[in-house]
C-alpha atoms as a PDB file:
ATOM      1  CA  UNK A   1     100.201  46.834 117.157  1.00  0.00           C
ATOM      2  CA  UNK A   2      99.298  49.356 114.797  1.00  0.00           C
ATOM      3  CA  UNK A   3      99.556  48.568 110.974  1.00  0.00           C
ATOM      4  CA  UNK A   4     100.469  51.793 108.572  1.00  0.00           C
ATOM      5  CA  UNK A   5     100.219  51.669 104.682  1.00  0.00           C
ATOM      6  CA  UNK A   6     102.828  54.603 104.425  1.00  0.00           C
ATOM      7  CA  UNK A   7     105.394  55.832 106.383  1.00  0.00           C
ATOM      8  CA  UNK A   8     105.572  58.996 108.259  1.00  0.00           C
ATOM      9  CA  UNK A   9     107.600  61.082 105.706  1.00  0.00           C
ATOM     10  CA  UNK A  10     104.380  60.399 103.098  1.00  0.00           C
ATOM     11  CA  UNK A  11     102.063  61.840 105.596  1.00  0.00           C
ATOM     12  CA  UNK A  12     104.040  65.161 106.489  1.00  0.00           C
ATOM     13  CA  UNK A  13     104.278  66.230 103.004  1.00  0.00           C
ATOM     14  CA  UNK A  14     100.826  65.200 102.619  1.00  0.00           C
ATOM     15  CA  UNK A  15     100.546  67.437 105.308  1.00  0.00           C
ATOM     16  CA  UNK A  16     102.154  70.102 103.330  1.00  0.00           C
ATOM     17  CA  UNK A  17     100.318  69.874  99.819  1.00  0.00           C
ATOM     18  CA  UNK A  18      96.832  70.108 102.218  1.00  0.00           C
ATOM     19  CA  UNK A  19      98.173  72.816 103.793  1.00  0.00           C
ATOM     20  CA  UNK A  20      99.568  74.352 100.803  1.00  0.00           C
ATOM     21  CA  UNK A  21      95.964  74.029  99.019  1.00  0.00           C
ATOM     22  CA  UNK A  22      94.150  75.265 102.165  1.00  0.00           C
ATOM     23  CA  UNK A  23      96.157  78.494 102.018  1.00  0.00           C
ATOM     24  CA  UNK A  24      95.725  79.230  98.337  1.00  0.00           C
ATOM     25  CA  UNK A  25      92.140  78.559  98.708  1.00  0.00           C
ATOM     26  CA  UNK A  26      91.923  80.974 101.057  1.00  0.00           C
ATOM     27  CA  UNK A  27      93.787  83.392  99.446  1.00  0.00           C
ATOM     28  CA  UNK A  28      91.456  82.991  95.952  1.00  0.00           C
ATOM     29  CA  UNK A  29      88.715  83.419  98.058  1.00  0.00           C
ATOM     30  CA  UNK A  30      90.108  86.787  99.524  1.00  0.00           C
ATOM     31  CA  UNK A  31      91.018  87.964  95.928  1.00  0.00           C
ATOM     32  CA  UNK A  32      87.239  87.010  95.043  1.00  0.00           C
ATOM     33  CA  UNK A  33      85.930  88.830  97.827  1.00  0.00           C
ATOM     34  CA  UNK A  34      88.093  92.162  97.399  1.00  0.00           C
ATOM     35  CA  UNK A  35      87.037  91.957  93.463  1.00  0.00           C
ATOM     36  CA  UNK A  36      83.486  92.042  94.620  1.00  0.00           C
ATOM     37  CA  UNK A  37      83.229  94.723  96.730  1.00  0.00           C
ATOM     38  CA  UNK A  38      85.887  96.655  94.720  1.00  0.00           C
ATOM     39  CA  UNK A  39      84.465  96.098  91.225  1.00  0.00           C
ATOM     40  CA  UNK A  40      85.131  99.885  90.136  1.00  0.00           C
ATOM     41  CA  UNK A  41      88.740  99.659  91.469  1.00  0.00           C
ATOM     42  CA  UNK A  42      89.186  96.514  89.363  1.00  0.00           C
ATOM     43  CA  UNK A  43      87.123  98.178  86.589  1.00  0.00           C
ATOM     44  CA  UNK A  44      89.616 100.875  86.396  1.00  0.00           C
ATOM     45  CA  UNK A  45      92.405  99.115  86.721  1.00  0.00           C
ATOM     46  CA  UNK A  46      92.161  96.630  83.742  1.00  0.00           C
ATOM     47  CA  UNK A  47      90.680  99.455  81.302  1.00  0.00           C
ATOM     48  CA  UNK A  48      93.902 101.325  82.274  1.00  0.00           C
ATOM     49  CA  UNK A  49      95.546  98.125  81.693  1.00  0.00           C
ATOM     50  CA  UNK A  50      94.105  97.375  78.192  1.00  0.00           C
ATOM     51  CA  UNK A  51      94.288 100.617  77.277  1.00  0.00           C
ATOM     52  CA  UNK A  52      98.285 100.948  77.691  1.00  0.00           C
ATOM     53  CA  UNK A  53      98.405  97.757  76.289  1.00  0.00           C
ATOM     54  CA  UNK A  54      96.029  99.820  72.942  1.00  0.00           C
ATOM     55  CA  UNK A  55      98.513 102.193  72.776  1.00  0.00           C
ATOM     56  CA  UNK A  56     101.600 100.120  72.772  1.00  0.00           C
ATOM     57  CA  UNK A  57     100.287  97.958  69.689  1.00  0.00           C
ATOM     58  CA  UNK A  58      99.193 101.056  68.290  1.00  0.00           C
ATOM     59  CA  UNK A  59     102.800 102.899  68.499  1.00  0.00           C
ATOM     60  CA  UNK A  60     104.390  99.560  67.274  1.00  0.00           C
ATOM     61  CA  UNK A  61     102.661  99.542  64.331  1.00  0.00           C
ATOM     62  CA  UNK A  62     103.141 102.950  62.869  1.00  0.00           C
ATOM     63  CA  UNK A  63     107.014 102.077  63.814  1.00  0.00           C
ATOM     64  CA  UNK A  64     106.661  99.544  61.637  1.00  0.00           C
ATOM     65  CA  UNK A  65     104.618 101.127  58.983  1.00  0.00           C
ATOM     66  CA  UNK A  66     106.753 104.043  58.832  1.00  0.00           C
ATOM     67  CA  UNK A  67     110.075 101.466  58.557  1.00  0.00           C
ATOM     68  CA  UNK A  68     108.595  99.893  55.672  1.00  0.00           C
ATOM     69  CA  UNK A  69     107.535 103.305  53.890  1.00  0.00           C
ATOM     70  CA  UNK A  70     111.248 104.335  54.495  1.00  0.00           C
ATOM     71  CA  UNK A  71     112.450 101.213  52.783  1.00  0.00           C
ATOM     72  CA  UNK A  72     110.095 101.031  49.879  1.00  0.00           C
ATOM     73  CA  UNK A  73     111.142 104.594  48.973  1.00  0.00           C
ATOM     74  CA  UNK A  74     114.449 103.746  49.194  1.00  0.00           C
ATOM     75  CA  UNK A  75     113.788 101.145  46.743  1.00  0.00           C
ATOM     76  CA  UNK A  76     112.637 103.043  44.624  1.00  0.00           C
ATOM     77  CA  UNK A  77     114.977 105.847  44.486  1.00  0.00           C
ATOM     78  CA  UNK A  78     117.878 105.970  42.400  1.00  0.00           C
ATOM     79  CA  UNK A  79     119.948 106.403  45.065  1.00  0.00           C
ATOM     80  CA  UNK A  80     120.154 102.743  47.523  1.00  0.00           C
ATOM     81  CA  UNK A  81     122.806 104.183  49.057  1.00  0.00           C
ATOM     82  CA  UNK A  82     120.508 105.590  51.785  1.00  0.00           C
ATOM     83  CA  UNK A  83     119.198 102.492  54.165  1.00  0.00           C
ATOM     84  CA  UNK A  84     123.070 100.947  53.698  1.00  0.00           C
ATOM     85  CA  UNK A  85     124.971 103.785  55.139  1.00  0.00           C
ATOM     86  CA  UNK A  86     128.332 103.046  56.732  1.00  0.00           C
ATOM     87  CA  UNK A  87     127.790  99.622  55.308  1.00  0.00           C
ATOM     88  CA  UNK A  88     130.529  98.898  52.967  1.00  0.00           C
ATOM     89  CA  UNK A  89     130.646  95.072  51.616  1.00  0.00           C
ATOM     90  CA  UNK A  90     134.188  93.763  51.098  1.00  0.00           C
ATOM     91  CA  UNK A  91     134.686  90.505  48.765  1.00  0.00           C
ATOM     92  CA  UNK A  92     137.408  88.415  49.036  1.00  0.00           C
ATOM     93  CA  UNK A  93     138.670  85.968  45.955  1.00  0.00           C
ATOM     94  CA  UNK A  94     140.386  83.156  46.303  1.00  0.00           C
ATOM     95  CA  UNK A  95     142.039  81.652  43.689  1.00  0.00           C
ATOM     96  CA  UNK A  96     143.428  77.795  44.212  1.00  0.00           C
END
């Protein structure tokens, strides 16, 4: 008579988290190994990468910049009218 600590549904997904740990060891070592023989590829690819990534900061902030240079002349101006167009407030009074 055999004596067992756990029961059979323990050991299958045992089974499963081994197996699931073998496979993505195996597939970090396969990333590893195509890294290493394609450094240039990989090279490439994240300057391409970090440049996009450059330009995109770089075009969000002279959006921004040129928003707040709008605004701040606006300010200034005589005229405020011009950042609130088509923007007409309405104020209701009630009286009790």
């Amino acid at each position: 008579m055999s004596f067992q600590f756990y029961s059979k549904a323990i050991s299958k997904a045992s089974k499963n988290v081994a197996v699931g740990f073998f496979l993505i060891g195996l597939l970090l070592i396969g990333v590893g190994f195509l890294i290493w023989v394609l450094k240039e590829f990989f090279a490439l690819l994240f300057a391409l990468l970090f440049m996009a990534a450059g330009i995109g900061c770089g075009v969000t902030a002279v959006k921004i910049f040129w928003t707040a240079r709008k605004i701040s002349r606006a300010m200034t101006d005589e005229d405020s009218e011009l950042y609130r167009e088509n923007v007409h407030i309405h104020i209701e009074e009630h009286h009790e």
